[in-house]
Protein backbone atom coordinates (compact mmCIF):
# COMPACT_ATOMS: atom_id res chain seq x y z
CA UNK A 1 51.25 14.32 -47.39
CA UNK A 2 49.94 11.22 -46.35
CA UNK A 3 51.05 9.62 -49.86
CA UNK A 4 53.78 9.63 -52.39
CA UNK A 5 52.52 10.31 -55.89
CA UNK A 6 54.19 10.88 -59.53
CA UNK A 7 53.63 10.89 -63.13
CA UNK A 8 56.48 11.31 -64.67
CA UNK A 9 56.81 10.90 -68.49
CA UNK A 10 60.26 9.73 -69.98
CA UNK A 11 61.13 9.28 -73.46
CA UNK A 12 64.14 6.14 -73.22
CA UNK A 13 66.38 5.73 -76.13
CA UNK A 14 68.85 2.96 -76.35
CA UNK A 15 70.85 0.81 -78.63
CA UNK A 16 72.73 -2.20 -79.98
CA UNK A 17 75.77 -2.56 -79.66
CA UNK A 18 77.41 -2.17 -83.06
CA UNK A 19 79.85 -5.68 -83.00
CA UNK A 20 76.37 -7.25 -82.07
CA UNK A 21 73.46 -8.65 -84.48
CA UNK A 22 71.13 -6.80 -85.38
CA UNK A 23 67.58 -7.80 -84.08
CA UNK A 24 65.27 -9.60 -86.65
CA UNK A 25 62.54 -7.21 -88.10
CA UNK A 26 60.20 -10.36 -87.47
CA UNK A 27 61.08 -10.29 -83.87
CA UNK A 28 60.40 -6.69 -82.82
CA UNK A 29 57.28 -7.01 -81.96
CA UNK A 30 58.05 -9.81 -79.38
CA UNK A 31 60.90 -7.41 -78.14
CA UNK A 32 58.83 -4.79 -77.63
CA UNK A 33 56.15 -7.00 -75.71
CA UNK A 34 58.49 -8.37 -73.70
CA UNK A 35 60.03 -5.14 -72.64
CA UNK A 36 56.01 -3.90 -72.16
CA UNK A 37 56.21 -7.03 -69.77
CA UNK A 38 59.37 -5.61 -67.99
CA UNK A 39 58.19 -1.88 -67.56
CA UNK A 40 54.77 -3.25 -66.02
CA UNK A 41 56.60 -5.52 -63.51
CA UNK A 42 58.50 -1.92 -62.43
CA UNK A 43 55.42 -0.60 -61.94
CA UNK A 44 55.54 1.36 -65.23
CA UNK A 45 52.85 2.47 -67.60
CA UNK A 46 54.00 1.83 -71.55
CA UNK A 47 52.58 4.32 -73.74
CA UNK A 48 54.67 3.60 -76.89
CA UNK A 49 57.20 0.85 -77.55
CA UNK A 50 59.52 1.15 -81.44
CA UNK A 51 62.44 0.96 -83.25
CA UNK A 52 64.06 -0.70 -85.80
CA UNK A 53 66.57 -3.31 -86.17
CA UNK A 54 69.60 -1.31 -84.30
CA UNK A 55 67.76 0.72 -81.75
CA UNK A 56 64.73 0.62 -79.29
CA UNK A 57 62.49 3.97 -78.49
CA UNK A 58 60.37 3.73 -75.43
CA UNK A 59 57.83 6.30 -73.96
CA UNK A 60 56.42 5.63 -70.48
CA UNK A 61 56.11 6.60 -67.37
CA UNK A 62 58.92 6.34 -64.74
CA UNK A 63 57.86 4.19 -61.77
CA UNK A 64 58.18 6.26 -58.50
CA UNK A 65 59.70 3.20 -56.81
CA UNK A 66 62.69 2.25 -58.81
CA UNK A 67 65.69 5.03 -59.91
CA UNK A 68 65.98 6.31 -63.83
CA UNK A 69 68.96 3.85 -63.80
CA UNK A 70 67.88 0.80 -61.95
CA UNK A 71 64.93 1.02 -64.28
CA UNK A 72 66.79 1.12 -67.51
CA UNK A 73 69.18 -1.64 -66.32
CA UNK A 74 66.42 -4.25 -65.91
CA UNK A 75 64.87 -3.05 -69.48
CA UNK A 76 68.04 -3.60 -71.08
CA UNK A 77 69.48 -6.68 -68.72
CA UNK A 78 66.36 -8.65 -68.55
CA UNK A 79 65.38 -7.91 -72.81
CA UNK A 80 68.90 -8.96 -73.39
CA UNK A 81 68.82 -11.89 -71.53
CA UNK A 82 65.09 -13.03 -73.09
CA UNK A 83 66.13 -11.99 -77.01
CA UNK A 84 69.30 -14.63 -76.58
CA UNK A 85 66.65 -17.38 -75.81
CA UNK A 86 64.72 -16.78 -79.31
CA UNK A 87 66.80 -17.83 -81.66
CA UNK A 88 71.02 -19.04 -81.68
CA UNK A 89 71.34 -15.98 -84.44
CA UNK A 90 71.15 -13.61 -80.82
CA UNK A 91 74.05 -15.74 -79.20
CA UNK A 92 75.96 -12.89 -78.82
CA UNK A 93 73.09 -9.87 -78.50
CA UNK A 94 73.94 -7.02 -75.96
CA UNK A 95 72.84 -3.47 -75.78
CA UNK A 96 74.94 -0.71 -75.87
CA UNK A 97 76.23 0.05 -72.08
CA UNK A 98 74.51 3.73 -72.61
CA UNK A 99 71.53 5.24 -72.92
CA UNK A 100 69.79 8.55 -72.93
CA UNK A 101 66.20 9.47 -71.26
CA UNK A 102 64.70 12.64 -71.95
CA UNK A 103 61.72 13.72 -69.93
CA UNK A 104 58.18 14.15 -71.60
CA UNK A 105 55.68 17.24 -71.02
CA UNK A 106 52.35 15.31 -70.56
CA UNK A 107 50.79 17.70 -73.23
CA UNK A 108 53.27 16.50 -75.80
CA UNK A 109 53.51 13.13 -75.13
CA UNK A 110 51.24 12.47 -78.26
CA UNK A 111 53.76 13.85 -80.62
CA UNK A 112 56.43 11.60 -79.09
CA UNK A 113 53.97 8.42 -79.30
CA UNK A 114 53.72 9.46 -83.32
CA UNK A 115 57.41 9.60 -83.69
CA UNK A 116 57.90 6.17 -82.40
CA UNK A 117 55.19 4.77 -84.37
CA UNK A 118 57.00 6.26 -86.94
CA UNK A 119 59.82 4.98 -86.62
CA UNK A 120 60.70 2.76 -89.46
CA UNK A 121 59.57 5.76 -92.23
CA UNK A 122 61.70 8.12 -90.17
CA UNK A 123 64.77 6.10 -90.43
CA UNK A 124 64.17 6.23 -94.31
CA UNK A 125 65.72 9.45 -94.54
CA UNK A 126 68.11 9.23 -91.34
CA UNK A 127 70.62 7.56 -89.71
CA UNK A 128 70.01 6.23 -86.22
CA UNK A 129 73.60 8.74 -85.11
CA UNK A 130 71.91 11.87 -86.77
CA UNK A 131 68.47 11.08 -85.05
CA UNK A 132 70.24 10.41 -81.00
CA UNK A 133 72.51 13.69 -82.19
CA UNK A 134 69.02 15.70 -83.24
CA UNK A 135 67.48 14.73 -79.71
CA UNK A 136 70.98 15.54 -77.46
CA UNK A 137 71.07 19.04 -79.03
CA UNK A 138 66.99 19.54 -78.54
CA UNK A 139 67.04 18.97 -74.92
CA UNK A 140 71.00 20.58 -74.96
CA UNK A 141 72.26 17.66 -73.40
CA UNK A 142 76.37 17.87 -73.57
CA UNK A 143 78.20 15.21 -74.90
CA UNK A 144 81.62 13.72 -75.66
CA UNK A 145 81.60 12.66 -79.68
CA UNK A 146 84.37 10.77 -78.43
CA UNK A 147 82.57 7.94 -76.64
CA UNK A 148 79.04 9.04 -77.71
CA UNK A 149 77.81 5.82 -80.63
CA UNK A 150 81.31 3.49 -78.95
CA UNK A 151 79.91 -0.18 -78.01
């Protein structure tokens, strides 16, 4: 082949850390611009960007350029950096060191979108811990209880 060519759909969950603020419902739709802005630099396409106050849920498509975690560091590095400029209140903002990324079948990415969107009304009846457990056992991802929701 002559070129190199990929659509890849990921579904990127990540969070706060839990000794850190939590971010200002007024300012998650700057957030989630701003991390639009990152993906597009990386040569990503953002389908869906939400979340609440404690957590961020991102479905797009992974640039073929960049690795899974090169791409996820400069979401979370470069948001991190931005959200501490906003306001004084994000002094001490970080993200949780971890993350999880679950791939996407193209013909169910719309389902995905319309959980994100829904985000806030789904978090009405759940805890943000129940919800990452829920996804980890759906694509039977192991994991350590021990370190999994640690800052």
């Amino acid at each position: 082949m002559a070129q190199s060519l990929s659509k890849i759909y990921v579904h990127l969950v990540f969070h706060k850390k839990y000794s850190s603020v939590a971010i200002l419902e007024k300012d998650l739709p700057k957030l989630f611009a701003y991390i639009d802005g990152i993906i597009v630099n990386n040569k990503g396409f953002v389908i869906q960007i939400g979340g609440i106050p404690n957590h961020v849920h991102i479905l797009c498509s992974l640039p073929r350029t960049i690795t899974v975690a090169k791409f996820v560091e400069d979401i979370k590095r470069c948001s991190s950096k931005w959200i501490k400029t906003l306001n004084p209140y994000y002094s001490n903002f970080a993200w949780q060191g971890g993350y999880s990324i679950f791939s996407v079948n193209a013909s169910h990415y719309s389902r995905v979108k319309e959980y994100i969107v829904n985000q806030k009304e789904h978090h009405r009846n759940q805890s943000f811990e129940e919800e990452y457990i829920a996804l980890l056992k759906a694509y039977n991802i192991e994991y350590d209880e021990d370190y999994l929701l640690k800052d």
